[in-house]
C-alpha atoms as a PDB file:
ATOM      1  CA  UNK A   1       7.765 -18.568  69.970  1.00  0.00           C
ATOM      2  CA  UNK A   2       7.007 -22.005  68.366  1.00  0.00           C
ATOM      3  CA  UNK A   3       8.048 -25.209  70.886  1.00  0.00           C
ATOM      4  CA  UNK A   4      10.947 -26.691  70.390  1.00  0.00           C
ATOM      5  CA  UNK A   5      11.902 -29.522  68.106  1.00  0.00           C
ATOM      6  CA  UNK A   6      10.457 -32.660  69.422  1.00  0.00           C
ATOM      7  CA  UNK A   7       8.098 -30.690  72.547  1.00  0.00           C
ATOM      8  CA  UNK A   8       5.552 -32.532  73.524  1.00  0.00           C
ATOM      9  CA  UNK A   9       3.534 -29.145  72.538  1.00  0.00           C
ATOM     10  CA  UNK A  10       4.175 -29.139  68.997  1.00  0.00           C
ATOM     11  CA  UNK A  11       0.717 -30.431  68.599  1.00  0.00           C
ATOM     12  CA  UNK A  12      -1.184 -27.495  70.695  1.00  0.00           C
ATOM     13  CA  UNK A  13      -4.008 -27.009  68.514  1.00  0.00           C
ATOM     14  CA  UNK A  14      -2.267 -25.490  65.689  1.00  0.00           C
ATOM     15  CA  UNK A  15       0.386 -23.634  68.963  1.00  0.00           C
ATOM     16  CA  UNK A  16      -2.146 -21.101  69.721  1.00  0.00           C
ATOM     17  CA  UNK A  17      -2.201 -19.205  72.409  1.00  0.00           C
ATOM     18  CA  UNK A  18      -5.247 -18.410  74.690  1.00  0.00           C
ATOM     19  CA  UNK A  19      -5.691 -14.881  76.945  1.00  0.00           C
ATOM     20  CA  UNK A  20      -7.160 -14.783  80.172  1.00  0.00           C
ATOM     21  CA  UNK A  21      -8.982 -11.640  81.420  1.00  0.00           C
ATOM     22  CA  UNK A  22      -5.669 -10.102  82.939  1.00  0.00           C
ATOM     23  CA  UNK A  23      -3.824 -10.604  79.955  1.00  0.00           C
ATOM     24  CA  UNK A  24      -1.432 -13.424  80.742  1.00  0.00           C
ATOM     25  CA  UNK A  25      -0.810 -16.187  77.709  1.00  0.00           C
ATOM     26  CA  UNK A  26      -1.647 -19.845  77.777  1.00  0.00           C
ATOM     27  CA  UNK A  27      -1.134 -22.297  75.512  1.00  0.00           C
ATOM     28  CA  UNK A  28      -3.668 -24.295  74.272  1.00  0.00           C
ATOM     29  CA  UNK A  29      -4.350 -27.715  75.365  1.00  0.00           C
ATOM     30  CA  UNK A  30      -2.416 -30.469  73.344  1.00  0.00           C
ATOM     31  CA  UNK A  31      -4.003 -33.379  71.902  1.00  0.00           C
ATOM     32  CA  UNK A  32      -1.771 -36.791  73.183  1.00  0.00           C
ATOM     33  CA  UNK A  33      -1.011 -39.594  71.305  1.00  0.00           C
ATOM     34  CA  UNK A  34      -2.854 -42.497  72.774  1.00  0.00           C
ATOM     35  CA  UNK A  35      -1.841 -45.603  73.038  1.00  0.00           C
ATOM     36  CA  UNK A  36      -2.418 -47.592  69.777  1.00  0.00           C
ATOM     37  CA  UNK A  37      -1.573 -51.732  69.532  1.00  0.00           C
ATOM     38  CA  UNK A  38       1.087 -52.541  66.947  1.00  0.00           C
ATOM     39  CA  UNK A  39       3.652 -55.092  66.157  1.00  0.00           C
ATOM     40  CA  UNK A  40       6.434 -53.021  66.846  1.00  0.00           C
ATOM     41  CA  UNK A  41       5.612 -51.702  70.544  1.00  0.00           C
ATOM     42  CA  UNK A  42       7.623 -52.806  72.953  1.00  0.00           C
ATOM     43  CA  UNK A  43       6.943 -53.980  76.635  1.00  0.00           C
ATOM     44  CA  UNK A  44       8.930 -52.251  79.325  1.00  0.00           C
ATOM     45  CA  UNK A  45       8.565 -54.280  82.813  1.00  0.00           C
ATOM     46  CA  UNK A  46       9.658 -51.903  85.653  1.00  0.00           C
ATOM     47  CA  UNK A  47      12.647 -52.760  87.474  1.00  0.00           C
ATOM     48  CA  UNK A  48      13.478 -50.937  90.960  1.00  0.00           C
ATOM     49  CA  UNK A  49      15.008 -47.466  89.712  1.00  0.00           C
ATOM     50  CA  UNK A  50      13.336 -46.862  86.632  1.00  0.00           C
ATOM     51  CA  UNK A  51      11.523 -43.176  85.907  1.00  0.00           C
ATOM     52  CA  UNK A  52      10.205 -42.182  82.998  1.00  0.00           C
ATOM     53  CA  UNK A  53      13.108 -39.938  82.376  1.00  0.00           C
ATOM     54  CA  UNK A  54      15.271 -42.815  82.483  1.00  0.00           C
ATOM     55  CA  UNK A  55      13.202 -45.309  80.284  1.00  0.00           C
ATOM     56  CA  UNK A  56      13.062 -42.146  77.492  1.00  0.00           C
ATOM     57  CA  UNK A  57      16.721 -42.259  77.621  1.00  0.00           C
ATOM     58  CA  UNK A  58      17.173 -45.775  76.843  1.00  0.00           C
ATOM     59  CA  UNK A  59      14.636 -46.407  74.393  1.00  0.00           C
ATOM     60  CA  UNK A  60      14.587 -43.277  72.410  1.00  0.00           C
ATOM     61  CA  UNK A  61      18.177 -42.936  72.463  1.00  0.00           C
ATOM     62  CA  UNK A  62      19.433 -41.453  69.038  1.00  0.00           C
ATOM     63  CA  UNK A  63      16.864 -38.030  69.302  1.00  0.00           C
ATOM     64  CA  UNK A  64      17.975 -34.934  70.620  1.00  0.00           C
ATOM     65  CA  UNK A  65      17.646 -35.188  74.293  1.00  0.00           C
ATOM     66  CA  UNK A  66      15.861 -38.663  74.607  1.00  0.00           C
ATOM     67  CA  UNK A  67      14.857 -38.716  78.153  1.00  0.00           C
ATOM     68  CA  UNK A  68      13.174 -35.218  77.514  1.00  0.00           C
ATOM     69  CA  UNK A  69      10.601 -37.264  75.276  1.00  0.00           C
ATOM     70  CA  UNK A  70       9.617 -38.857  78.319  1.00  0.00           C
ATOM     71  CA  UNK A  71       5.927 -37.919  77.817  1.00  0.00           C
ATOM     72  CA  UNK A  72       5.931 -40.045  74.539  1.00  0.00           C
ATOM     73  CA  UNK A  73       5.774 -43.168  77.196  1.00  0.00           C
ATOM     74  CA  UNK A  74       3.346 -41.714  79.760  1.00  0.00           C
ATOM     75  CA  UNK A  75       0.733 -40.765  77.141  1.00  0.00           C
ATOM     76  CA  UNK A  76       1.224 -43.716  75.285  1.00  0.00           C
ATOM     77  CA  UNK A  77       0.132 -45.642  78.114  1.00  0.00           C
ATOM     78  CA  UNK A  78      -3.675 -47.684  77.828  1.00  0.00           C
ATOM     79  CA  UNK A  79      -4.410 -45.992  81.333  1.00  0.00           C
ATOM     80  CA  UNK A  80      -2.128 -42.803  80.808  1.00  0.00           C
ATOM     81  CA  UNK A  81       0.625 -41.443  83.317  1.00  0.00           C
ATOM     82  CA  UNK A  82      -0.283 -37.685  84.253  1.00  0.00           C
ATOM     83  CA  UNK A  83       2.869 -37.334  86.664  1.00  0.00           C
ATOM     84  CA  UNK A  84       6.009 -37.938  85.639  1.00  0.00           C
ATOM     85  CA  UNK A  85       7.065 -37.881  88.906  1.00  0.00           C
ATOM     86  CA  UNK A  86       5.966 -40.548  90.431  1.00  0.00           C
ATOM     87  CA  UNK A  87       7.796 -43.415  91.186  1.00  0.00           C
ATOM     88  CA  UNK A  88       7.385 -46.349  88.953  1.00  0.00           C
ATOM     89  CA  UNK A  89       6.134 -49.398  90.891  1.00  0.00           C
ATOM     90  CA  UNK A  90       8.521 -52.344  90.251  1.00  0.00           C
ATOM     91  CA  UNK A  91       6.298 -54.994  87.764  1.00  0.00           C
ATOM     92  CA  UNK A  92       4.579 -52.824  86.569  1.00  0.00           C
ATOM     93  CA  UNK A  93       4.354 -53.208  82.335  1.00  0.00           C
ATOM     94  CA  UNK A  94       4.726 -50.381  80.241  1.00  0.00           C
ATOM     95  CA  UNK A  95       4.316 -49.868  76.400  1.00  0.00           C
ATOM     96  CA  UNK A  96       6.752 -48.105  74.571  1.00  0.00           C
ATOM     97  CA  UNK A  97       6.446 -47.046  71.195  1.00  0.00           C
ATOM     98  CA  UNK A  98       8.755 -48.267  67.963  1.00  0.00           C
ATOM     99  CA  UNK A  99      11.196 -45.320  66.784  1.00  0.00           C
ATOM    100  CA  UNK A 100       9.134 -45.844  63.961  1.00  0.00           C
ATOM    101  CA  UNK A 101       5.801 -44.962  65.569  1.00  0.00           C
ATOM    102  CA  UNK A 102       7.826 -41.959  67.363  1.00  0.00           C
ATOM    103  CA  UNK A 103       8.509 -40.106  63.883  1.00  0.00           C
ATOM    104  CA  UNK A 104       5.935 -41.201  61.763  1.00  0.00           C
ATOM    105  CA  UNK A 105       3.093 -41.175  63.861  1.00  0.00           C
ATOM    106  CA  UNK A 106       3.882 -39.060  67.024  1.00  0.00           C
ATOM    107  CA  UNK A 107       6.119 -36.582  65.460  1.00  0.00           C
ATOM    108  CA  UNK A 108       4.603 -36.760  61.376  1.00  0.00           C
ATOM    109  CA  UNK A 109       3.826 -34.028  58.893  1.00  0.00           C
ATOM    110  CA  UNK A 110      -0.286 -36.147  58.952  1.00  0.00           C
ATOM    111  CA  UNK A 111      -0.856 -35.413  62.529  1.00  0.00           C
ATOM    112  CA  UNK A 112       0.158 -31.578  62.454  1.00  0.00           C
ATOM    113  CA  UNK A 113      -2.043 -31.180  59.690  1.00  0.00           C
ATOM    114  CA  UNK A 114      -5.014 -33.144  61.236  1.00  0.00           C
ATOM    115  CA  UNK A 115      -4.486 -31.279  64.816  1.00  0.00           C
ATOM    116  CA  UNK A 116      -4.750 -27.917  62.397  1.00  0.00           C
ATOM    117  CA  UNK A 117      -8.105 -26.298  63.181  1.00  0.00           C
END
């Protein structure tokens, strides 16, 4: 089954899947979308309460289940977030990418094609 629309696996090397010796599927790892300077990033600075979750919802607001895209900000990241878990320290400054970079760049027919083996 392919991932879903806007998964942060939709760029799985090509969404293959990989067999271990008893059998049991695996994907195969993703390539992230690193952080890359533009004009149009913004700067999030973390207020008490904030989660990645939360900061997805705001920003990306308009796609199908924003806060889901929460990985978009935590890869995009100069020093990225593995755990989206953790609890944002307050100060702390963030990137977040345009809507622009989101489905051109992150999301674009030229990166499934050049994560294509």
């Amino acid at each position: 089954m392919p991932p879903r629309l806007h998964s942060r696996h939709t760029f799985t090397l090509a969404t293959r899947f990989t067999a271990d010796a008893l059998g049991r599927r695996f994907l195969t790892p993703r390539e992230p979308y690193r952080f890359v300077q533009r004009d149009d990033n913004r700067i999030h600075v973390v207020r008490s309460g904030d989660s990645l979750y939360s900061l997805a919802a705001k920003y990306f607001r308009g796609f199908k289940r924003p806060a889901g895209l929460w990985w978009i900000i935590a890869d995009f990241q100069p020093q990225p977030i593995h755990d989206p878990t953790i609890v944002l320290t307050p100060g702390t400054v963030l990137h977040v990418p345009s809507r622009r970079t989101v489905e051109e760049d992150i999301f674009g027919e030229k990166r499934r094609w050049e994560s294509t083996p």
